[in-house]
N, C-alpha and C. Protein backbone atom coordinates (compact mmCIF):
# COMPACT_ATOMS: atom_id res chain seq x y z
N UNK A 1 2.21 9.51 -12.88
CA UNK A 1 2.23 8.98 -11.52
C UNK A 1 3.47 9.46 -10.80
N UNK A 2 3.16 9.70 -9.34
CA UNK A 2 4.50 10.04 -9.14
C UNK A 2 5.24 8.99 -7.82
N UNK A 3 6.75 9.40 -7.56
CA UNK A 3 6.93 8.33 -7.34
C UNK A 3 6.35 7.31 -5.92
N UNK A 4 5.66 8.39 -4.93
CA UNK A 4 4.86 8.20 -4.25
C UNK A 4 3.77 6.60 -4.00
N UNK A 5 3.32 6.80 -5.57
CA UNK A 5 2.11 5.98 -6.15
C UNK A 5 2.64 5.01 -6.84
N UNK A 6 4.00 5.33 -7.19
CA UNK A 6 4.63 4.06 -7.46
C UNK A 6 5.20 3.06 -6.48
N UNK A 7 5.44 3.76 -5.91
CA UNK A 7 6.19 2.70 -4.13
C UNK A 7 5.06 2.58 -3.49
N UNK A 8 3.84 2.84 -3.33
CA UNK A 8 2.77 2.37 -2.79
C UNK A 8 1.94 1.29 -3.92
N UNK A 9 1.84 1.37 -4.81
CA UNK A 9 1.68 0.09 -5.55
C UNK A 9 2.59 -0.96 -5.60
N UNK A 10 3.96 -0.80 -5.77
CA UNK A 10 4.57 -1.94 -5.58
C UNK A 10 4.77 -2.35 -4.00
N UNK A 11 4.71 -2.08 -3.08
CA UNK A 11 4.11 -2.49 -1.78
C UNK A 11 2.61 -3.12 -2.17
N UNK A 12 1.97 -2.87 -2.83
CA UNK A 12 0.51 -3.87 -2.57
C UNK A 12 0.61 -4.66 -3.38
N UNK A 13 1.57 -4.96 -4.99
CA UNK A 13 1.79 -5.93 -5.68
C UNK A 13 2.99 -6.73 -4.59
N UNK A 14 3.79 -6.76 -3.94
CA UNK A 14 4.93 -7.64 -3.06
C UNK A 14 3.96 -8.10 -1.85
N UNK A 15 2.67 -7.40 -1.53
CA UNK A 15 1.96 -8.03 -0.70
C UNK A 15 0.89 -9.02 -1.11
N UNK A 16 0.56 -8.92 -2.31
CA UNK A 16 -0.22 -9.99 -3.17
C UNK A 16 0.73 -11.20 -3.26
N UNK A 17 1.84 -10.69 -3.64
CA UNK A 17 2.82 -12.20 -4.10
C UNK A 17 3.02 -12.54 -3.11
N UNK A 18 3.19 -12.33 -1.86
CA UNK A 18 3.46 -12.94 -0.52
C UNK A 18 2.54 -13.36 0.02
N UNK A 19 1.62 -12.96 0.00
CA UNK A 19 -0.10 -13.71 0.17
C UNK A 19 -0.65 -15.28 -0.46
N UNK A 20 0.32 -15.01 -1.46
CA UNK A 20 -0.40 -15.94 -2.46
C UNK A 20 0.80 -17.31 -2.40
N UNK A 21 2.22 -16.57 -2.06
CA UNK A 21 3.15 -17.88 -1.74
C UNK A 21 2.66 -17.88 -0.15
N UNK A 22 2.24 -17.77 0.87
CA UNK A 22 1.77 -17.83 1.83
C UNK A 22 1.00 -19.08 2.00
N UNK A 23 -0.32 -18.75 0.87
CA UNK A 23 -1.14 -19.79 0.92
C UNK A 23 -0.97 -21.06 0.42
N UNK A 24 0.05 -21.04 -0.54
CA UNK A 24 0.31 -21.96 -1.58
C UNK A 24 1.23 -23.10 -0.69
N UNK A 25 2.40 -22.54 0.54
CA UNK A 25 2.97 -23.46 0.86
C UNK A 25 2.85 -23.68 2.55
N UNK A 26 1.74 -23.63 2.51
CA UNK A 26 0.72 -22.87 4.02
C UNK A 26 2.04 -22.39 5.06
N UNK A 27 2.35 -21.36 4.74
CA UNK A 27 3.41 -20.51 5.67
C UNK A 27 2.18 -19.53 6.02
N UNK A 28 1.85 -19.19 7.12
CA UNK A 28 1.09 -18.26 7.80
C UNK A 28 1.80 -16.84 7.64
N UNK A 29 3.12 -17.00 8.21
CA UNK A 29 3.49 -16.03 8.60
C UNK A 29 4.17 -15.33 7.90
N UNK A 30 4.26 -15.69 6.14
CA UNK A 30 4.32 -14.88 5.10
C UNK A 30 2.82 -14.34 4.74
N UNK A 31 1.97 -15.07 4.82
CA UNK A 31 0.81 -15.05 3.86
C UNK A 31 -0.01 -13.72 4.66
N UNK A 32 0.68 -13.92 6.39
CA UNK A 32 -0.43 -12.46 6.74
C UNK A 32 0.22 -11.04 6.95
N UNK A 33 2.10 -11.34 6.55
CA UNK A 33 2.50 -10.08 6.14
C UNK A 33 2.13 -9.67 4.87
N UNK A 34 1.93 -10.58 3.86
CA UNK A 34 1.53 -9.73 2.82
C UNK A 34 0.18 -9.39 2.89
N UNK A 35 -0.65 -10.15 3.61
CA UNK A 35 -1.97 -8.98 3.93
C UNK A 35 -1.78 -7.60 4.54
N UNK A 36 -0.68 -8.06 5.46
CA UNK A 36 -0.41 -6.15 6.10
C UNK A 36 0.29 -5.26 5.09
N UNK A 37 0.94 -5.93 4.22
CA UNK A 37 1.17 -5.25 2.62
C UNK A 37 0.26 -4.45 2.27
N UNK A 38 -0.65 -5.54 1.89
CA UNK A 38 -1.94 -4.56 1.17
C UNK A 38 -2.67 -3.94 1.35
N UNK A 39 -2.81 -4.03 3.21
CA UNK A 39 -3.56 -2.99 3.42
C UNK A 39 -2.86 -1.83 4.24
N UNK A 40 -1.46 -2.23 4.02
CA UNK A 40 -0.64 -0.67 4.44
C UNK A 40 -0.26 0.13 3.42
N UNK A 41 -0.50 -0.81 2.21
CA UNK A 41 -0.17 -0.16 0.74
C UNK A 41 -1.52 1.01 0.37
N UNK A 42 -2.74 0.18 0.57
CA UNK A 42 -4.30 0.92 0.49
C UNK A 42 -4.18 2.26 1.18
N UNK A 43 -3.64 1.99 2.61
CA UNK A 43 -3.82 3.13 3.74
C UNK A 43 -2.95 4.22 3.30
N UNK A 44 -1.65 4.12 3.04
CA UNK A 44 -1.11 4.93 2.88
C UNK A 44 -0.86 6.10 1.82
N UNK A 45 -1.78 5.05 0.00
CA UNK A 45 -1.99 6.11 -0.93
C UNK A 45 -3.12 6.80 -0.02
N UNK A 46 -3.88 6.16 0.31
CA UNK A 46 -5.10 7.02 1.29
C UNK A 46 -5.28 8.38 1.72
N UNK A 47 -4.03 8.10 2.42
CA UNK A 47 -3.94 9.31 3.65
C UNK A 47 -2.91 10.15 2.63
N UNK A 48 -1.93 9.77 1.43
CA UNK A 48 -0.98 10.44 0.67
C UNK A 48 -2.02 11.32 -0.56
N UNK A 49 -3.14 10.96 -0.31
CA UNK A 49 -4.01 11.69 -1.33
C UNK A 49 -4.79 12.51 -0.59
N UNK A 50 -5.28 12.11 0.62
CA UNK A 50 -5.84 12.88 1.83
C UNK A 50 -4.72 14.69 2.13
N UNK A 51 -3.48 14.21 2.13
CA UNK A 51 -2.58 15.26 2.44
C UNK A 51 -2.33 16.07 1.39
N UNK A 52 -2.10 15.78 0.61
CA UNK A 52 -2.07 16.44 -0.87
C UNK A 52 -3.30 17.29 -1.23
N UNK A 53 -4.28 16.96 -0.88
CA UNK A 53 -5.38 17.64 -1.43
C UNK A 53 -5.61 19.14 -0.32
N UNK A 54 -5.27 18.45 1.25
CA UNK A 54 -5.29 19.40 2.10
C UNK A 54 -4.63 20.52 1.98
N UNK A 55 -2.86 20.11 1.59
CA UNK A 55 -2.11 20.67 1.33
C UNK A 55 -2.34 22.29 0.06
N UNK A 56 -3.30 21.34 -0.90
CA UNK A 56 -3.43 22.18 -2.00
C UNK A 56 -4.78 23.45 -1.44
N UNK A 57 -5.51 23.06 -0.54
CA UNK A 57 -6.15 23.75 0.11
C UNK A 57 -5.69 24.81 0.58
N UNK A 58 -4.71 24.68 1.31
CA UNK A 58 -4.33 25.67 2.21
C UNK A 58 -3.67 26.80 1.48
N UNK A 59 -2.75 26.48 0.51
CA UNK A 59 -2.12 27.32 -0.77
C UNK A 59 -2.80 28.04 -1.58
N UNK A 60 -4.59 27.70 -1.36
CA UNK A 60 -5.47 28.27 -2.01
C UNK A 60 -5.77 29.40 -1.23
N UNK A 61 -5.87 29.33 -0.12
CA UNK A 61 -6.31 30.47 0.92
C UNK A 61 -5.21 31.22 1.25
């Protein structure tokens, strides 16, 4: 893994735990940053695997 995929997983594990103390001590306004955690954590291996592959494209041609 590289370290990429490591700082984008631990962004979606710190957005689970903030989600989950969110709900637990009804703070809203932790509970829906760590939803934007997880799904900025999702988006960004996303588009970091999206670029990489492009990348490897172009080096091919």
């Amino acid at each position: 893994m590289s370290w990429k995929d490591i700082t984008c997983l631990c962004v979606i594990v710190v957005g689970v735990v903030l989600f989950l103390y969110g709900s637990n001590y009804y703070n809203a306004a932790v509970g829906w940053t760590g939803v934007y955690l997880i799904i900025g954590g999702f988006f960004a291996e996303i588009i970091l695997k999206v670029y990489e592959s492009v990348r490897k494209e172009e080096e091919v041609n």
